[in-house]
Protein backbone atom coordinates (compact mmCIF):
# COMPACT_ATOMS: atom_id res chain seq x y z
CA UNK A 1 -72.64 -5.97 -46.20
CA UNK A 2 -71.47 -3.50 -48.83
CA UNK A 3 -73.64 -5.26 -51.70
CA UNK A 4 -76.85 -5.16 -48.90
CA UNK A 5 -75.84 -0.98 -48.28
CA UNK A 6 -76.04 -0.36 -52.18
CA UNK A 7 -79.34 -2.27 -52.47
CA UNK A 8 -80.62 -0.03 -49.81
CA UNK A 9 -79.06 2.83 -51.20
CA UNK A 10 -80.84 1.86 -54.84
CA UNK A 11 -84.11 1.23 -52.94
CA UNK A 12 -83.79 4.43 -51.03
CA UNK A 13 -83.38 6.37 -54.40
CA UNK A 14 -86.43 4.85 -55.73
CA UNK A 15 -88.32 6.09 -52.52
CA UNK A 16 -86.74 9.70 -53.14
CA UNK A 17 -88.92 9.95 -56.85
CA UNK A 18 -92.30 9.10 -55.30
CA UNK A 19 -94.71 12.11 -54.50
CA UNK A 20 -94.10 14.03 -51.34
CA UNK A 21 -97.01 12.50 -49.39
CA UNK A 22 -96.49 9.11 -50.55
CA UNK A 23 -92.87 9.97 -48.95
CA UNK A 24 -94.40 10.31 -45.73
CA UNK A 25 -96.86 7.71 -45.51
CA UNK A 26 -93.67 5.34 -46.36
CA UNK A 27 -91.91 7.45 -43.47
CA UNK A 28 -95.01 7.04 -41.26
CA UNK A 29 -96.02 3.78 -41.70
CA UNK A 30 -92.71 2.15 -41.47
CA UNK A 31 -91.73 4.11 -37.46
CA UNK A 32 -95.18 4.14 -36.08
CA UNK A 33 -94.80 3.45 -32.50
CA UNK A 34 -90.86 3.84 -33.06
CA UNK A 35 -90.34 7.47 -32.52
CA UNK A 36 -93.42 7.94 -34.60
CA UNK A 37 -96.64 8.76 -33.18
CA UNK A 38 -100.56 11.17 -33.94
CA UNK A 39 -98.27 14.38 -32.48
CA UNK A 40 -94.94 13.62 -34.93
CA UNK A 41 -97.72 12.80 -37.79
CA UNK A 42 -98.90 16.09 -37.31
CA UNK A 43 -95.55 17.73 -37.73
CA UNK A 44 -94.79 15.51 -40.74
CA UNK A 45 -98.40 16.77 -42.54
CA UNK A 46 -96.88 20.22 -42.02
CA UNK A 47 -93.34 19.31 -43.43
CA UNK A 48 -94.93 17.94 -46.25
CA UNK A 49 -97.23 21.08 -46.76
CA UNK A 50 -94.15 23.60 -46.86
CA UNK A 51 -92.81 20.88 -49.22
CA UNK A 52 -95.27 21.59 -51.37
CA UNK A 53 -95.24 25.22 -50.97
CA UNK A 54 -91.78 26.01 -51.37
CA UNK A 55 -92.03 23.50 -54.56
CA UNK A 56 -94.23 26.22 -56.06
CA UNK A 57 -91.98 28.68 -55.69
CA UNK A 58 -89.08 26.99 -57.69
CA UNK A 59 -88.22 26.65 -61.06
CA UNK A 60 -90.53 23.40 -61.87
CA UNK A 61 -93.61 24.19 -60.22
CA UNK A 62 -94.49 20.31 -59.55
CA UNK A 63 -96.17 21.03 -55.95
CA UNK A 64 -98.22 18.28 -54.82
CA UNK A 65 -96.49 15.96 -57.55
CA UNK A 66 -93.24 17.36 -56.69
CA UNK A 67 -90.75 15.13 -55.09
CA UNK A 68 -87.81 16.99 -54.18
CA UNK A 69 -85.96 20.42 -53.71
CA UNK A 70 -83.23 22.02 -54.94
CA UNK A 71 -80.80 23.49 -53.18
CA UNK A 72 -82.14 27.47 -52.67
CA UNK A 73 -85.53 26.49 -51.58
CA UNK A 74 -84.21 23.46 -49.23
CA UNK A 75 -82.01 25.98 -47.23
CA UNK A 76 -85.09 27.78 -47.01
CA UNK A 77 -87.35 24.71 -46.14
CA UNK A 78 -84.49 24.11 -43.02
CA UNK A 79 -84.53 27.41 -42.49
CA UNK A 80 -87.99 27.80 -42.06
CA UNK A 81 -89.00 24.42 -40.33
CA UNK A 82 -86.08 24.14 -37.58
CA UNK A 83 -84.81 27.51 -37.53
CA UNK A 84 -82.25 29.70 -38.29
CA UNK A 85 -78.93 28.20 -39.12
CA UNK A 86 -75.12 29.78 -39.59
CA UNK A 87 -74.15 29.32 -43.01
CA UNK A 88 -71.92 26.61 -42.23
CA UNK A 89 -74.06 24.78 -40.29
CA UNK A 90 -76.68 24.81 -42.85
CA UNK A 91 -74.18 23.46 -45.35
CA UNK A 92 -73.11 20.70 -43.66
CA UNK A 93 -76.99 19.71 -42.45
CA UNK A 94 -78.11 19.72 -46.42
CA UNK A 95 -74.87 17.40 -47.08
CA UNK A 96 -75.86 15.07 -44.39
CA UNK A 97 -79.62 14.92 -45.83
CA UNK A 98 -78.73 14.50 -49.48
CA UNK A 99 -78.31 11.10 -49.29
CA UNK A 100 -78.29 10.60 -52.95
CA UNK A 101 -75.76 13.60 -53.83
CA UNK A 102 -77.85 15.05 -56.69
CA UNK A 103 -77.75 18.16 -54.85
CA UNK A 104 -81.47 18.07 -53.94
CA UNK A 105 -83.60 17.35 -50.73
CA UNK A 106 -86.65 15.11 -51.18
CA UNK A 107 -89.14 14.67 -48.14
CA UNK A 108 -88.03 11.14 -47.18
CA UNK A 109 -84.11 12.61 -46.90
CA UNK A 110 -85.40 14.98 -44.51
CA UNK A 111 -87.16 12.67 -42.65
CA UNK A 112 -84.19 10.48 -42.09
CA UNK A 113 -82.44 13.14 -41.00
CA UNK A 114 -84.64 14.53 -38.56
CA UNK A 115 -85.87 11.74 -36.80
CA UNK A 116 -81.74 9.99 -37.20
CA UNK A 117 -83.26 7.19 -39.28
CA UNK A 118 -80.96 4.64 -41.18
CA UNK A 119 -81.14 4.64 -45.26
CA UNK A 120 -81.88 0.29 -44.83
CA UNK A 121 -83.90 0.25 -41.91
CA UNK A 122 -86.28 3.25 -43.87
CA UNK A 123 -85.88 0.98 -47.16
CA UNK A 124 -87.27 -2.28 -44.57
CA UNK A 125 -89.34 -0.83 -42.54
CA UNK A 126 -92.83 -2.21 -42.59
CA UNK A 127 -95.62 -1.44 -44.50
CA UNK A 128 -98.33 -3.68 -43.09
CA UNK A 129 -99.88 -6.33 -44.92
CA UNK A 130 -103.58 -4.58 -45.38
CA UNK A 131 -102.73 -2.57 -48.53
CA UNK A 132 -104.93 -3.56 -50.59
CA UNK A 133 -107.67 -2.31 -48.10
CA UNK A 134 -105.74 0.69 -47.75
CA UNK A 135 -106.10 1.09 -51.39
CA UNK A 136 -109.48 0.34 -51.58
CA UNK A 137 -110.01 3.28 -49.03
CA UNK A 138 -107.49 5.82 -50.42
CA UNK A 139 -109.85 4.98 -54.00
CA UNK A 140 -112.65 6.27 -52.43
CA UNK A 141 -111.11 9.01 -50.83
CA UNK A 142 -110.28 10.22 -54.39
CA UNK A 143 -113.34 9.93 -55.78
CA UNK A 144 -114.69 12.40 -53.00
CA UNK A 145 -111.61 14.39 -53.43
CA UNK A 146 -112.50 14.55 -57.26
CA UNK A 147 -116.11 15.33 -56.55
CA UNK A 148 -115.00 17.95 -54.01
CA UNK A 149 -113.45 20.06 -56.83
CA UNK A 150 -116.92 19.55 -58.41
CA UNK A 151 -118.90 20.75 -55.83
CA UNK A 152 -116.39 23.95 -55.56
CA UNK A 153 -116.57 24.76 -59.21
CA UNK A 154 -120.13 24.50 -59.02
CA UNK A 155 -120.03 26.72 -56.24
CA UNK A 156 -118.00 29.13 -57.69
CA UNK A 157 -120.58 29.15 -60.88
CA UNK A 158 -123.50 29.86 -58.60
CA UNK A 159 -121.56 32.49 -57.00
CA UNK A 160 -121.04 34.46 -60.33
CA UNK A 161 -124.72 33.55 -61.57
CA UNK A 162 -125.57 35.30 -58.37
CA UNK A 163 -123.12 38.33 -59.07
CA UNK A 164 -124.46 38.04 -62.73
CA UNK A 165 -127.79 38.69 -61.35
CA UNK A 166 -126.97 41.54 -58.63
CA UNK A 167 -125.85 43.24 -61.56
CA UNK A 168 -128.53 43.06 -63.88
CA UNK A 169 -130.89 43.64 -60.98
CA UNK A 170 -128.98 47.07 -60.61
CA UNK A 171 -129.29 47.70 -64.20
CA UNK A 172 -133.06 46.94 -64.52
CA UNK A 173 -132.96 49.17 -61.19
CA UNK A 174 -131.72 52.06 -63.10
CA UNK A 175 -133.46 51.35 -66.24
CA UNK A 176 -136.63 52.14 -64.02
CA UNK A 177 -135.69 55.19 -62.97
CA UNK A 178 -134.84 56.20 -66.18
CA UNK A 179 -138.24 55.10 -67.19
CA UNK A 180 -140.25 56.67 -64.42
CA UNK A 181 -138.08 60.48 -65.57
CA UNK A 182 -139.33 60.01 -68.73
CA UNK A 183 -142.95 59.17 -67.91
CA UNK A 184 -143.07 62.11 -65.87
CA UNK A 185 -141.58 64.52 -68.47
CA UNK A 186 -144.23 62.98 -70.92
CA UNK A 187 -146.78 63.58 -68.15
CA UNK A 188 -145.73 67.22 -68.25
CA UNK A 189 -145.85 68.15 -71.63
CA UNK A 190 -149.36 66.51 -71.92
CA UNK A 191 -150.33 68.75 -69.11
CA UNK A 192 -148.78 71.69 -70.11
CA UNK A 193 -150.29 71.37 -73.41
CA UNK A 194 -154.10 70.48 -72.50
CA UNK A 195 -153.78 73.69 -70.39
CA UNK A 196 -152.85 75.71 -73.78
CA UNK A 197 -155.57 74.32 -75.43
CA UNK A 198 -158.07 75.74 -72.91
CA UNK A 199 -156.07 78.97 -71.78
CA UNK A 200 -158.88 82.04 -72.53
CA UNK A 201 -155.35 84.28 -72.85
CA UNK A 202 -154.24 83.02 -76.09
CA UNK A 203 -155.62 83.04 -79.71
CA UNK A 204 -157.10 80.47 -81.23
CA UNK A 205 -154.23 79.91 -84.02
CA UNK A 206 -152.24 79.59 -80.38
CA UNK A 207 -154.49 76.99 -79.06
CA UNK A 208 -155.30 75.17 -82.40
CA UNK A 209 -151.01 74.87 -82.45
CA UNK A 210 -151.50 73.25 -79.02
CA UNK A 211 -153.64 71.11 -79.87
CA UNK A 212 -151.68 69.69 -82.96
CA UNK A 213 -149.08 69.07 -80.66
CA UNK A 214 -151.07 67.37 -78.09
CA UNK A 215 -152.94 65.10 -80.56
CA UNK A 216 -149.16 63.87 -82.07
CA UNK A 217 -148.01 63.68 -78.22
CA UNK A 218 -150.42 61.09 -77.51
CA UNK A 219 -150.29 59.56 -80.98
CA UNK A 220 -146.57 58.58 -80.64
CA UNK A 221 -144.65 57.96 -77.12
CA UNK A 222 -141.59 60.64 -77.36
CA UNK A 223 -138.16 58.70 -78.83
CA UNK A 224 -136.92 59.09 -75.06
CA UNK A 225 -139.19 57.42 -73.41
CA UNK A 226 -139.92 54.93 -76.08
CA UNK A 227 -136.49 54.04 -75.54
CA UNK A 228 -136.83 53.94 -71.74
CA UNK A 229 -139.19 51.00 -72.23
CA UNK A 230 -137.71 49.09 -74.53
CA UNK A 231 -134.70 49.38 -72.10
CA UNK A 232 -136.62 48.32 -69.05
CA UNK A 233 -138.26 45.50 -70.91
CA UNK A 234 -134.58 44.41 -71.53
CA UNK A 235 -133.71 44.97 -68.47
CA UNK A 236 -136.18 43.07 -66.70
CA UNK A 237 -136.40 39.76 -69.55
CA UNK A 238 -132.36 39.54 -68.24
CA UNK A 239 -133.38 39.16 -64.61
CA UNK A 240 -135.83 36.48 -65.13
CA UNK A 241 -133.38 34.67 -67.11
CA UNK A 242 -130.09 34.98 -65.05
CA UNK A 243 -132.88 33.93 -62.25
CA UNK A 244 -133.47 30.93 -63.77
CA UNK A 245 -129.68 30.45 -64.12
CA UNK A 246 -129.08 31.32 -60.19
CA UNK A 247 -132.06 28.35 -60.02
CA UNK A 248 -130.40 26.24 -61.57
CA UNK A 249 -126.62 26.53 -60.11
CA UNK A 250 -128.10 26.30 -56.89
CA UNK A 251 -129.81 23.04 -57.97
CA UNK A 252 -126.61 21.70 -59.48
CA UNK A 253 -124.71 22.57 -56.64
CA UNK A 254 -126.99 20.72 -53.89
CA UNK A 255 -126.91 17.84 -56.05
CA UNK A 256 -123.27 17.56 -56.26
CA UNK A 257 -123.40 18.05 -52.40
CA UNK A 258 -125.32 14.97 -51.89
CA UNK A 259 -123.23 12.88 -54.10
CA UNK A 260 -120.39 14.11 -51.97
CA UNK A 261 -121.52 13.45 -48.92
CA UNK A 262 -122.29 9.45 -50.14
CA UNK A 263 -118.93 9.67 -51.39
CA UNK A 264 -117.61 10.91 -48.21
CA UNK A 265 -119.60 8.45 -46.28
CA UNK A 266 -118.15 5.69 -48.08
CA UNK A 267 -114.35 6.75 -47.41
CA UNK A 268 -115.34 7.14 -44.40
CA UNK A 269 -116.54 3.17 -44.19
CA UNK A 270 -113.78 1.77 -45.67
CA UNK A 271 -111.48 3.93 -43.31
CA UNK A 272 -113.47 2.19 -40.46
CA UNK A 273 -113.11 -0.87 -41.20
CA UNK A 274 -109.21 -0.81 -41.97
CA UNK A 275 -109.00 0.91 -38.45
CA UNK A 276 -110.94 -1.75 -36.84
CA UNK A 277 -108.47 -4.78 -38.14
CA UNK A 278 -105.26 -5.54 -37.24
CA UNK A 279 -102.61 -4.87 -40.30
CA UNK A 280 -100.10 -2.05 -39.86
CA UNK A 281 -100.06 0.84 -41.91
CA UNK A 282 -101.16 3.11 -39.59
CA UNK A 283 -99.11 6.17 -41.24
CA UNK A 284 -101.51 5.85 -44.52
CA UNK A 285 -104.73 5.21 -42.35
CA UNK A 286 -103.47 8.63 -40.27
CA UNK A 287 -103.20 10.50 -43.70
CA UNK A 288 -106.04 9.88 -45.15
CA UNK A 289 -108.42 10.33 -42.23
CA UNK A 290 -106.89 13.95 -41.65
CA UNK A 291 -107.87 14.45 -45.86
CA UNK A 292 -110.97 13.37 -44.38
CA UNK A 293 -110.97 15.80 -41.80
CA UNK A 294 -109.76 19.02 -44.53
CA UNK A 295 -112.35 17.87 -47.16
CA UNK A 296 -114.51 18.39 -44.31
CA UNK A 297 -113.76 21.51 -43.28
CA UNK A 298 -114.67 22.95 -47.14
CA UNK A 299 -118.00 22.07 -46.25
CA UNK A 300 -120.58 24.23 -45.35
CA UNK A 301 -120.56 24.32 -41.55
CA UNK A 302 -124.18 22.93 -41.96
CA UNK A 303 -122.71 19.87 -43.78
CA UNK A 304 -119.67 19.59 -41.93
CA UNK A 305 -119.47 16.17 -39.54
CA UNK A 306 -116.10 17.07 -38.07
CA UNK A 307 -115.30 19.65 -34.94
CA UNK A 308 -113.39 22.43 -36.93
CA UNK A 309 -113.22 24.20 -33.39
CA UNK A 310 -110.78 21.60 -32.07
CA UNK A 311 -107.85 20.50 -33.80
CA UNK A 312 -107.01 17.11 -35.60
CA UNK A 313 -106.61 14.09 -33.71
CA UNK A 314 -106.37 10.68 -34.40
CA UNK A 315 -104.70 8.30 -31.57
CA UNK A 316 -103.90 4.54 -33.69
């Protein structure tokens, strides 16, 4: 018995170094239908997300690839997840969890704890026998995950292409403006001078004068407005151009939206089928049909196939 309890114990220990989720699909798989069901997966997807949160926070910064936490921020995890504890009581809950006594809490320690789980019957508990199916699925789940982060950053690039553009469409705006002032100021001295050159009132050295002036007005644009053009010429060759580069993120980005949603489509298959054979591991076919269902909800709402309005619900 006591050689059995430490090979459970070593087992257990190995489970406590895997990544949070892959603690709870462990958890999930092995006690579905035994005080395990869609409502307590839902609580565990939670657990696991303040996991990761709180892992943030602390002095490694692992999150998702985090595994455990140290003492502060699991007083604060217990805290925050089942309430308000006296000091004492809090103490003597974090003993009971750490079941390995390095002073830290990983998800699976928690789990035991809350849902008064033994360390060997956690270590034994069934995985089902379709994992390589389930692997096949969580691969393609990946690969949409991966091209999900694609599809954002593209996003995000057409985004500041657009803001790229707003701005330069404000600049050429004002270049414009500029342009127009100076046009009209020309327009006024040309005027101002042809009158001079036909006033009866002045002399003719007064007129002759005016109409040196006017002849090198109209030889040579003023430096001002000269410069005005050249400036809304800029101005406008930038527009066209980050046009063509709001064109062409737009392009990019549909693109990677259609490779998504074939990527998508093909987790989704392979999800399908697992659900539609016998084979256990119903806590990893849970888990990665409510990725499905966040990926989903990053979507567009026109390119969303999930109801967002509702919440997640899978009954295995």
């Amino acid at each position: 018995m006591a050689t059995k309890d430490a090979e459970a114990s070593k087992r257990f220990s190995e489970l406590c170094k895997i990544k949070y989720k892959d603690q709870a699909i462990w958890f999930l798989n092995g006690f579905w239908s035994d005080g395990v069901n869609s409502t307590e997966a839902a609580k565990v997807w939670n657990y696991i997300k303040k996991f990761v949160e709180l892992d943030l926070l602390g002095p490694d910064r692992k999150g998702e690839n985090g595994n455990e936490l140290d003492q502060f921020w699991s007083a604060k995890f217990i805290e925050d997840m089942d309430g308000a504890l006296p000091a004492i009581q809090r103490k003597e809950a974090l003993r009971a969890i750490d079941h390995d006594n390095n002073g830290k809490m990983s998800a699976i320690e928690y789990f035991v704890w809350k849902y008064k789980k033994g360390v060997r019957e956690t270590v034994d508990a069934p995985q089902g026998d379709n994992t390589e199916a389930i692997r096949k699925a969580q691969l393609a789940l990946d690969k949409a995950q991966q091209q999900m982060s694609d599809c954002e950053n593209k996003l995000s690039a057409q985004k500041q292409a657009e803001a790229q553009l707003k701005q330069a469409e404000k600049e050429l705006e004002a270049a414009v403006a500029d342009l127009l002032q100076q046009e009209e100021s020309y327009r006024s001295q040309v005027e101002k001078l042809e009158g001079r050159t036909k006033d009866a009132s002045l002399s003719t050295v007064q007129k002759s004068k005016a109409a040196n002036e006017l002849a090198q007005l109209k030889g040579e644009d003023p430096l001002p407005l000269r410069k005005a053009k050249i400036t809304q010429e800029a101005a406008l060759r930038k527009v066209q151009k980050q046009k063509q580069q709001v064109e062409a993120a737009i392009a990019e980005l549909e693109a990677a939206y259609v490779k998504l949603e074939k990527n998508l489509a093909e987790a989704q298959e392979e999800l399908d089928i697992i659900k539609n054979k016998p084979g256990g591991g119903k806590g990893a076919i849970w888990w990665m049909q409510r990725e499905m269902f966040e990926l989903d909800e990053r979507l567009p709402k026109s390119k969303q196939k999930f109801d967002h309005s509702k919440p997640f619900n899978l009954e295995l």
